[in-house]
C-alpha atoms as a PDB file:
ATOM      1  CA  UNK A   1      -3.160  71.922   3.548  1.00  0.00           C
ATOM      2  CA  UNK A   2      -0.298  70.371   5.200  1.00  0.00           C
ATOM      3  CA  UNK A   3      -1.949  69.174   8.102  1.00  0.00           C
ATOM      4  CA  UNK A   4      -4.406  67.388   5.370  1.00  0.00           C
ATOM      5  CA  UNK A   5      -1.516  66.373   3.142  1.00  0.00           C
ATOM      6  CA  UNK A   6      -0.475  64.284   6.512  1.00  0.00           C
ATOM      7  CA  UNK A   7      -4.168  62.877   7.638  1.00  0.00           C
ATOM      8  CA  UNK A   8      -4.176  61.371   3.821  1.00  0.00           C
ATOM      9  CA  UNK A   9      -0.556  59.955   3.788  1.00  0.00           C
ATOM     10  CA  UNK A  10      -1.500  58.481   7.462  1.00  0.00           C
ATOM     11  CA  UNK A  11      -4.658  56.957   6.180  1.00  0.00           C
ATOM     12  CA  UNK A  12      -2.711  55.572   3.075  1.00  0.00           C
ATOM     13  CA  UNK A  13      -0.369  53.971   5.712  1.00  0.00           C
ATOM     14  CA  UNK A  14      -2.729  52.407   7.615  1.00  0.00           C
ATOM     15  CA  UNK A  15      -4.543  51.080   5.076  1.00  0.00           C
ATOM     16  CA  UNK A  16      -1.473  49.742   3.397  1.00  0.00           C
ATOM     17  CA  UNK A  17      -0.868  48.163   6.575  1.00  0.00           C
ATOM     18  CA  UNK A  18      -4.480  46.591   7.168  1.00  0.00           C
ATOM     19  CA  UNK A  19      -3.973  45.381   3.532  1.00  0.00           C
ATOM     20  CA  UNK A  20      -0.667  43.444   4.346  1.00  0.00           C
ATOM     21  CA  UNK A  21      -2.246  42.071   7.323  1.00  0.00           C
ATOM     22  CA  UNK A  22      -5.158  41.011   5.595  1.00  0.00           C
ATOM     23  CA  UNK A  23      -3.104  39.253   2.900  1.00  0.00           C
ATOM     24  CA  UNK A  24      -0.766  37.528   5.560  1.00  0.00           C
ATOM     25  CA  UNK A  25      -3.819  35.872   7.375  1.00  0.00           C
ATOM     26  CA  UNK A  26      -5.121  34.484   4.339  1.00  0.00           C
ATOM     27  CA  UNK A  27      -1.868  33.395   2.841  1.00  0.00           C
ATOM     28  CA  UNK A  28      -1.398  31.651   6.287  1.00  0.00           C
ATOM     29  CA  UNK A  29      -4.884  30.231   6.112  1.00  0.00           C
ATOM     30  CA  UNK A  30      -4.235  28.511   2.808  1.00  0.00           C
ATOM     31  CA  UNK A  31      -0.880  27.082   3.975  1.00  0.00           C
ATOM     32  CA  UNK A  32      -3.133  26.083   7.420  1.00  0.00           C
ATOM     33  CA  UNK A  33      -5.459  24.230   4.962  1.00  0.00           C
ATOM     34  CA  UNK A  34      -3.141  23.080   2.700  1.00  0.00           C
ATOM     35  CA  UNK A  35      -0.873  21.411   5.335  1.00  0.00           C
ATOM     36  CA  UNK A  36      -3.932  19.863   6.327  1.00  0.00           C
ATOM     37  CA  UNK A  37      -5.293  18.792   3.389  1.00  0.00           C
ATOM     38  CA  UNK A  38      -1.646  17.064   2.857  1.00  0.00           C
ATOM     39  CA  UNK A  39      -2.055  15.436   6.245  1.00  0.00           C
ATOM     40  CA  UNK A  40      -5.428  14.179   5.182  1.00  0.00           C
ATOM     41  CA  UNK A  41      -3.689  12.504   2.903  1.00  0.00           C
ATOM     42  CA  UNK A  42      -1.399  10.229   4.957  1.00  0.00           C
ATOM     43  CA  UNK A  43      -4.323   9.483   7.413  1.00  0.00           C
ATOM     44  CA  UNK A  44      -6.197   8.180   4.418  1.00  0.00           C
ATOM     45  CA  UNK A  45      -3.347   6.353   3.298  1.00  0.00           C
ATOM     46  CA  UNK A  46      -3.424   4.839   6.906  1.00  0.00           C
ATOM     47  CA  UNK A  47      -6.748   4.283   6.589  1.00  0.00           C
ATOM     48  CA  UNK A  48      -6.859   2.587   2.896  1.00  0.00           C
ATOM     49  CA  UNK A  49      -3.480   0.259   3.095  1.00  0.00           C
ATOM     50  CA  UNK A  50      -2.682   0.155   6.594  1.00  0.00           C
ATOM     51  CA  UNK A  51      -3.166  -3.164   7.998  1.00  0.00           C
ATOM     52  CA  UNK A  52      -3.212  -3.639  12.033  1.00  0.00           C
ATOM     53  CA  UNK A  53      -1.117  -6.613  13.202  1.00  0.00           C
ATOM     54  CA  UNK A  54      -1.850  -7.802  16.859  1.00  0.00           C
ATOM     55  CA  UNK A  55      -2.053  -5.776  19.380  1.00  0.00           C
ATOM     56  CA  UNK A  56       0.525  -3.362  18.822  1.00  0.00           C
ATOM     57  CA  UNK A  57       1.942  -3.398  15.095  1.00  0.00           C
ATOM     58  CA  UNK A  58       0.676  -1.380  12.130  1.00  0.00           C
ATOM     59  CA  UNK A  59       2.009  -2.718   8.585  1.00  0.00           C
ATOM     60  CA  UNK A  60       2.201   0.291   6.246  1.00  0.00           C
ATOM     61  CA  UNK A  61       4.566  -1.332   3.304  1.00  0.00           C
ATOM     62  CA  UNK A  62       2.539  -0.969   0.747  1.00  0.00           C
ATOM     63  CA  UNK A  63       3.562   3.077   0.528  1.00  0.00           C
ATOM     64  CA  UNK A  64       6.171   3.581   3.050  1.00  0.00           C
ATOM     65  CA  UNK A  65       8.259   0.754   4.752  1.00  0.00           C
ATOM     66  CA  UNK A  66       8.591  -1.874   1.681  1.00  0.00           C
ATOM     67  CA  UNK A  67       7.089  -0.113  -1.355  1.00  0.00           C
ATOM     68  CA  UNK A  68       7.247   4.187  -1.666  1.00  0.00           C
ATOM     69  CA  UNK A  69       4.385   6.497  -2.683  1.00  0.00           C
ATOM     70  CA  UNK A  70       6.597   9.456  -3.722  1.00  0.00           C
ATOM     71  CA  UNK A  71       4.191  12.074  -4.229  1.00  0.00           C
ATOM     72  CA  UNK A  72       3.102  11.332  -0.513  1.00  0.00           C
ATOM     73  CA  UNK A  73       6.567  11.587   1.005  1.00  0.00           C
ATOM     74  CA  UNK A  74       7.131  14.895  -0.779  1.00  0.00           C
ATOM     75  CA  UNK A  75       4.421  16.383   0.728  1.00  0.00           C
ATOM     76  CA  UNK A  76       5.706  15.043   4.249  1.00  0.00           C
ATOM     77  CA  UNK A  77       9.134  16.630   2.904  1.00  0.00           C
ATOM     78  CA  UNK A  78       7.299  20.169   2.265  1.00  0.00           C
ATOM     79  CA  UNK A  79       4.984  19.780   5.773  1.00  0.00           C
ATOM     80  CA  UNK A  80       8.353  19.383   7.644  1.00  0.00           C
ATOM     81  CA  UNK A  81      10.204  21.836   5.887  1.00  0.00           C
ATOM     82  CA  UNK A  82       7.834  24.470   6.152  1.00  0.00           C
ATOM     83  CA  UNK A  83       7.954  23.655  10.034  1.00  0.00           C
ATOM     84  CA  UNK A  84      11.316  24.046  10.077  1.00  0.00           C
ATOM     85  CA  UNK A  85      12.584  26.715   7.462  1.00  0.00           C
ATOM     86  CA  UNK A  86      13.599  29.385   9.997  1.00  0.00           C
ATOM     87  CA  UNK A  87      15.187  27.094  12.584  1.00  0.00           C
ATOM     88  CA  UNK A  88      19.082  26.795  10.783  1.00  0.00           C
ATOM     89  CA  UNK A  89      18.580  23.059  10.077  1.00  0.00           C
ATOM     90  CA  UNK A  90      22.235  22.244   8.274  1.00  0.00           C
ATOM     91  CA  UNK A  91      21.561  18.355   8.149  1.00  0.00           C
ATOM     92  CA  UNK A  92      18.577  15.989   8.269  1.00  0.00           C
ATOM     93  CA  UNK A  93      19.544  12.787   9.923  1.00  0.00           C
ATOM     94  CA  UNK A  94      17.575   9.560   9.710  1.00  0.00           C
ATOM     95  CA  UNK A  95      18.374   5.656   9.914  1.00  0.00           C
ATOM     96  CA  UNK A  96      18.051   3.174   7.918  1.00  0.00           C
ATOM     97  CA  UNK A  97      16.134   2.434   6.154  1.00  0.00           C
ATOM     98  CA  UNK A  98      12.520   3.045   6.238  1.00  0.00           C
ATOM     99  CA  UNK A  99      13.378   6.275   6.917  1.00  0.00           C
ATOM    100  CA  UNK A 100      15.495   7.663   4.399  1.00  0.00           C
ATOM    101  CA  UNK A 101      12.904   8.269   1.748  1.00  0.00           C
ATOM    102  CA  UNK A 102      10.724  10.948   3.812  1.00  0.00           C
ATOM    103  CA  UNK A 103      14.457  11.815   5.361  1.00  0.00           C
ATOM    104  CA  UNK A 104      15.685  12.437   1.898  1.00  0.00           C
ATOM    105  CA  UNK A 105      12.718  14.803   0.636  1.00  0.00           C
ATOM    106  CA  UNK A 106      12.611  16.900   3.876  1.00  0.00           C
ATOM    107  CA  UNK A 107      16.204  17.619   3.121  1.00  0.00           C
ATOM    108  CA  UNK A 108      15.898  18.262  -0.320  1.00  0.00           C
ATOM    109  CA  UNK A 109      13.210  20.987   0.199  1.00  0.00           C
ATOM    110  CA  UNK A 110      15.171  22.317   3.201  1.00  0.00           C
ATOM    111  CA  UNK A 111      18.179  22.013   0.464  1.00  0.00           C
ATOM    112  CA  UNK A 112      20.724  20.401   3.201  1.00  0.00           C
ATOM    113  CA  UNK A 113      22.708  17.441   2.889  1.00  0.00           C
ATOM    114  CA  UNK A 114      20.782  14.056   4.479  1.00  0.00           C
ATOM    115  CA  UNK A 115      22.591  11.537   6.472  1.00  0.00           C
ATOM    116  CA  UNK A 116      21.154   8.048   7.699  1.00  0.00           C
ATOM    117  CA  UNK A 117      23.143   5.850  10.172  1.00  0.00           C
ATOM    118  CA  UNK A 118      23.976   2.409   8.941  1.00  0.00           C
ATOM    119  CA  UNK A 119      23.093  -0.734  10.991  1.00  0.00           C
ATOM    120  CA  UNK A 120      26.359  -2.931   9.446  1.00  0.00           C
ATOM    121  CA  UNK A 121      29.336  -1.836   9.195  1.00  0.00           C
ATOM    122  CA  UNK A 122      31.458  -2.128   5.609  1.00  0.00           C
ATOM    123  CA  UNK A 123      35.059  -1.784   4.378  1.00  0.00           C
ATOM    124  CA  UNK A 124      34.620   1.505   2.823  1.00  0.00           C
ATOM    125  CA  UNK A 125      33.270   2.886   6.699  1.00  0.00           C
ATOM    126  CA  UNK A 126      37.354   3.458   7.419  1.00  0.00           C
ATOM    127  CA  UNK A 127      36.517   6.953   9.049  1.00  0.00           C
ATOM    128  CA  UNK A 128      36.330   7.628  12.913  1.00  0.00           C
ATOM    129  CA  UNK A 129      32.539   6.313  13.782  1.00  0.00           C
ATOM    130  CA  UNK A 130      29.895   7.435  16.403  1.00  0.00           C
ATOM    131  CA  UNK A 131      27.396   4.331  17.611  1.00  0.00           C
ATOM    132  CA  UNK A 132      24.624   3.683  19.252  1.00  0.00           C
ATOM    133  CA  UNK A 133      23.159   0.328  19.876  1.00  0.00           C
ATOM    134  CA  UNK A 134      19.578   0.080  18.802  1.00  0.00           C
ATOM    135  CA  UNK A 135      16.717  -2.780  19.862  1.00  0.00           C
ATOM    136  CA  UNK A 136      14.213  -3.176  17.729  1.00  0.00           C
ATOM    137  CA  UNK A 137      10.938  -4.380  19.410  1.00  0.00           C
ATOM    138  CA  UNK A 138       9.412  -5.517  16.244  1.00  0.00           C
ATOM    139  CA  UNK A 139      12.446  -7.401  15.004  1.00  0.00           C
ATOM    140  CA  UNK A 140      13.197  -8.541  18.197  1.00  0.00           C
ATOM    141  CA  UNK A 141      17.490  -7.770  17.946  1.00  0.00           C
ATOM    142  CA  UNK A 142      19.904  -5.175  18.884  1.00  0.00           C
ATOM    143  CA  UNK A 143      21.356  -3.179  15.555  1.00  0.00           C
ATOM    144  CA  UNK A 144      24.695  -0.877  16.508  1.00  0.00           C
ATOM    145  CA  UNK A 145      24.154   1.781  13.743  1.00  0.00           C
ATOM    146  CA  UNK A 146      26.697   4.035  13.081  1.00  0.00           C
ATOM    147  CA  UNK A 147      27.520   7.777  11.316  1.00  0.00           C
ATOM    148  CA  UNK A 148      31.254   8.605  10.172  1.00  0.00           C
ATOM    149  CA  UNK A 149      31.544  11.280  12.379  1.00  0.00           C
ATOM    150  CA  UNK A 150      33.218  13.424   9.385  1.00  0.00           C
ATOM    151  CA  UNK A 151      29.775  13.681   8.328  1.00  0.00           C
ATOM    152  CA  UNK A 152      28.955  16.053  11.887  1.00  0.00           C
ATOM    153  CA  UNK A 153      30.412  18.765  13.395  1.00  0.00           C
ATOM    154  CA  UNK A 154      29.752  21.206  16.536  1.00  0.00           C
ATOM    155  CA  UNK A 155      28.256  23.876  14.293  1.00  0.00           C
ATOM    156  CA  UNK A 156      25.448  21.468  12.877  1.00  0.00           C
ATOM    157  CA  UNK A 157      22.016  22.093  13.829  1.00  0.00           C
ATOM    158  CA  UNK A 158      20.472  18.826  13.376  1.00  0.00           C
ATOM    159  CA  UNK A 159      16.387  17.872  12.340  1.00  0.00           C
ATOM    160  CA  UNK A 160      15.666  13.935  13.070  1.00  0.00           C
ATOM    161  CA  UNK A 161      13.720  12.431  10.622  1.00  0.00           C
ATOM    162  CA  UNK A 162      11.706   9.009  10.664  1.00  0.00           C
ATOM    163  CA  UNK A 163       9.768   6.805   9.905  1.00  0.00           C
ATOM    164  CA  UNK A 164       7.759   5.689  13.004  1.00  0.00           C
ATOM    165  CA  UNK A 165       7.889   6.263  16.537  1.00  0.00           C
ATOM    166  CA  UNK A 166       6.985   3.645  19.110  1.00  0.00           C
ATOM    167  CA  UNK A 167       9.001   2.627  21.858  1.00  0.00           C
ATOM    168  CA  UNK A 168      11.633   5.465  21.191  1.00  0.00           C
ATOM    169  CA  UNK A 169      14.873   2.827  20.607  1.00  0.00           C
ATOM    170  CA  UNK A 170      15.662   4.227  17.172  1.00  0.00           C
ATOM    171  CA  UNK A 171      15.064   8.223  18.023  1.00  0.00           C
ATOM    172  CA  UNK A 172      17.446   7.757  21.274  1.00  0.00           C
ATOM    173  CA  UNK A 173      19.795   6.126  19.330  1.00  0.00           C
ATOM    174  CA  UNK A 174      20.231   8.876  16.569  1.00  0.00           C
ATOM    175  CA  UNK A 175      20.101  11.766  19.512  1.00  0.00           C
ATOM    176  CA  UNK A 176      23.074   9.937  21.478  1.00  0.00           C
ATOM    177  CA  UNK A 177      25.180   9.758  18.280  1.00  0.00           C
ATOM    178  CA  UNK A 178      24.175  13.388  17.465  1.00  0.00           C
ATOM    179  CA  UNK A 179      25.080  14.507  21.649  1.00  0.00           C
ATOM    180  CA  UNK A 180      27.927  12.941  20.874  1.00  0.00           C
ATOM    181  CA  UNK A 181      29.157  14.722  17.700  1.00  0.00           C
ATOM    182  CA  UNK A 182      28.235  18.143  19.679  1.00  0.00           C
ATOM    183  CA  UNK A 183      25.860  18.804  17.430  1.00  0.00           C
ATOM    184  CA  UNK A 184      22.350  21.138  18.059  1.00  0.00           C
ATOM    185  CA  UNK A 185      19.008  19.085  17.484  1.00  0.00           C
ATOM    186  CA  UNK A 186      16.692  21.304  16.909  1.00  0.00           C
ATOM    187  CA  UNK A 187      13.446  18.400  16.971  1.00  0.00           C
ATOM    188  CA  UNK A 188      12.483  14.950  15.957  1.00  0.00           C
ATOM    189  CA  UNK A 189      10.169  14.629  12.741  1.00  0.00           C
ATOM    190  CA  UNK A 190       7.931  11.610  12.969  1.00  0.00           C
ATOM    191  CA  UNK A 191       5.860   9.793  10.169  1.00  0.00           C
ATOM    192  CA  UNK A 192       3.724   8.145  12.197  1.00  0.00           C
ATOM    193  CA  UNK A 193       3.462   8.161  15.964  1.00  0.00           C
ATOM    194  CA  UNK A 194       2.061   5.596  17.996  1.00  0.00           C
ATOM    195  CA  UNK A 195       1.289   7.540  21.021  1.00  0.00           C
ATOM    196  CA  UNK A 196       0.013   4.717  23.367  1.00  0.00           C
ATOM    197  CA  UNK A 197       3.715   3.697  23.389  1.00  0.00           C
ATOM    198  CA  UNK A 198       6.516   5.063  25.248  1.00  0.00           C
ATOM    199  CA  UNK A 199       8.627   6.716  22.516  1.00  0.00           C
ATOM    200  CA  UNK A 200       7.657  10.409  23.106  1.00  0.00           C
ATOM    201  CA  UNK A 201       7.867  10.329  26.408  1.00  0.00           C
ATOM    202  CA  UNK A 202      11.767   9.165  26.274  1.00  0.00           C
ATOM    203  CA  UNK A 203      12.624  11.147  23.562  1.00  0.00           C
ATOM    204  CA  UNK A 204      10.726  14.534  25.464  1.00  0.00           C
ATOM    205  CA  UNK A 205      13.033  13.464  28.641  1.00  0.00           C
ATOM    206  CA  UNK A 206      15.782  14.131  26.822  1.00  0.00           C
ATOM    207  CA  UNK A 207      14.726  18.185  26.087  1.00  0.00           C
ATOM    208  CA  UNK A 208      14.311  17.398  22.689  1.00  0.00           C
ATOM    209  CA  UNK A 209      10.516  18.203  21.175  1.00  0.00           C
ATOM    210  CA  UNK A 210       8.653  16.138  18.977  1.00  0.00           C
ATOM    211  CA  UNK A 211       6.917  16.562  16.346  1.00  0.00           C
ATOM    212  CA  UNK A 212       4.534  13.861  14.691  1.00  0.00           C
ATOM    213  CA  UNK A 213       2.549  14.136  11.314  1.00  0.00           C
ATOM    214  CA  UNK A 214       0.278  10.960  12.150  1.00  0.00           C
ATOM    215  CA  UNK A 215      -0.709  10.107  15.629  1.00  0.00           C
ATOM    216  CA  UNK A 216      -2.219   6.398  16.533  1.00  0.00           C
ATOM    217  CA  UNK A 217      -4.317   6.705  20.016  1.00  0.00           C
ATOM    218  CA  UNK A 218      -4.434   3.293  19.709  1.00  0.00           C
ATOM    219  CA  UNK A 219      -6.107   0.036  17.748  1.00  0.00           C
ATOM    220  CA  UNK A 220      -9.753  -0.989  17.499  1.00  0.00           C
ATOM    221  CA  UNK A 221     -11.209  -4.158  16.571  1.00  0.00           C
ATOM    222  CA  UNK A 222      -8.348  -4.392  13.870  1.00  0.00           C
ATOM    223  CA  UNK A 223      -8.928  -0.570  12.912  1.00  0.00           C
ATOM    224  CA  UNK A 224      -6.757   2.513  13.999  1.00  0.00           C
ATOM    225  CA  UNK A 225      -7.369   5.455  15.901  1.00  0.00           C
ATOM    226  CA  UNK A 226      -6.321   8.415  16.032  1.00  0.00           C
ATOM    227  CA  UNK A 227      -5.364  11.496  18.338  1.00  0.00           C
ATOM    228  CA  UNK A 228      -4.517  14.889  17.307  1.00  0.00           C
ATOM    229  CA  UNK A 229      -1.421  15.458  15.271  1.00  0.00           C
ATOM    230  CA  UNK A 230       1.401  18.037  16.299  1.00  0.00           C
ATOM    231  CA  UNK A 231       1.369  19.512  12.285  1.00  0.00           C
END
């Protein structure tokens, strides 16, 4: 009777077990699909309002860089978080200012403080500050943005946050003010990527991964393409 009274509990066990398992593959399977499905979304969005300027330039105000679609940028905020809820993240950093509106909702869903450097100085800025000097390719000037370096510490454990990536000026810029500060950096969040650019590549030398929600293989006949995304 014993030996039975053990067979059944060890049965019970396993099949507990098989049932946990079971329930953990499709719970991650919905969040697969569901990421997915929010992805969709921006590559719609790309799609739809998007318009393709030259050779190299993709205008995208009409829901992220002029005028906001907040229901979109929250789900970026949740996709990002959900990367990133084990990894420790104490502060999202972006710069301004296209990027502080998907900044600001990955940090509110990873419930951390956001910070976005400033590209001008003003006279309430009276604190120590770290800078980096920034050229924008699409703008065609040099900004020197700028965090109050109260605002960072050694024990920080940094997520990057923005906008676009392209030719990598903006991402370097943040990571040499965050080196800087001491801080860890655990990756670099991207909106949209346009991969046949240099930007990864830099920002990869550096031993810092990226990770992009939109990638652009390039632009045809005035319509974009795309590659695979990294979430």
């Amino acid at each position: 009777m014993l030996e039975i009274g053990r067979a059944s509990l060890l049965d019970t066990v396993m099949s507990n077990n098989k049932q946990r398992e079971g329930l953990f593959a499709f719970w991650r399977e919905v969040f697969f699909i569901s990421r997915k499905l929010d992805m969709d979304s921006l590559i719609s969005r790309i799609k739809q309002d998007g318009t393709v300027l030259g050779a190299d330039i993709l205008k995208v105000d009409s829901f992220l860089t002029h005028q906001v679609d907040p229901k979109l940028m929250r789900q970026i905020g949740k996709v990002f978080a959900e990367k990133f809820k084990d990894a420790g993240i104490t502060k999202v950093v972006t710069i301004e200012a296209s990027g502080n509106v998907p900044a600001a909702y990955v940090a509110e869903e990873l419930d951390v403080p956001m910070i976005f450097a400033k590209k001008a100085k003003n006279v309430t800025m009276t604190d120590e500050l770290l800078t980096a000097d920034v050229y924008s390719f699409t703008k065609k000037i040099t900004s020197t943005i700028q965090i109050s370096r109260k605002f960072l510490s050694e024990t920080d454990n940094v997520l990057v946050i923005d906008d676009f990536l392209a030719n990598g000026q903006a991402a370097l810029g943040l990571i040499s003010i965050l080196k800087a500060a001491n801080t860890k950096i655990s990756g670099v969040g991207i909106v949209i990527e346009k991969s046949f650019q240099t930007g990864r590549a830099l920002v990869e030398e550096t031993g810092i991964p990226v990770f992009s929600l939109a990638r652009i293989a390039g632009f045809d006949q005035g319509q974009v393409v795309f590659t695979e995304a990294d979430l």
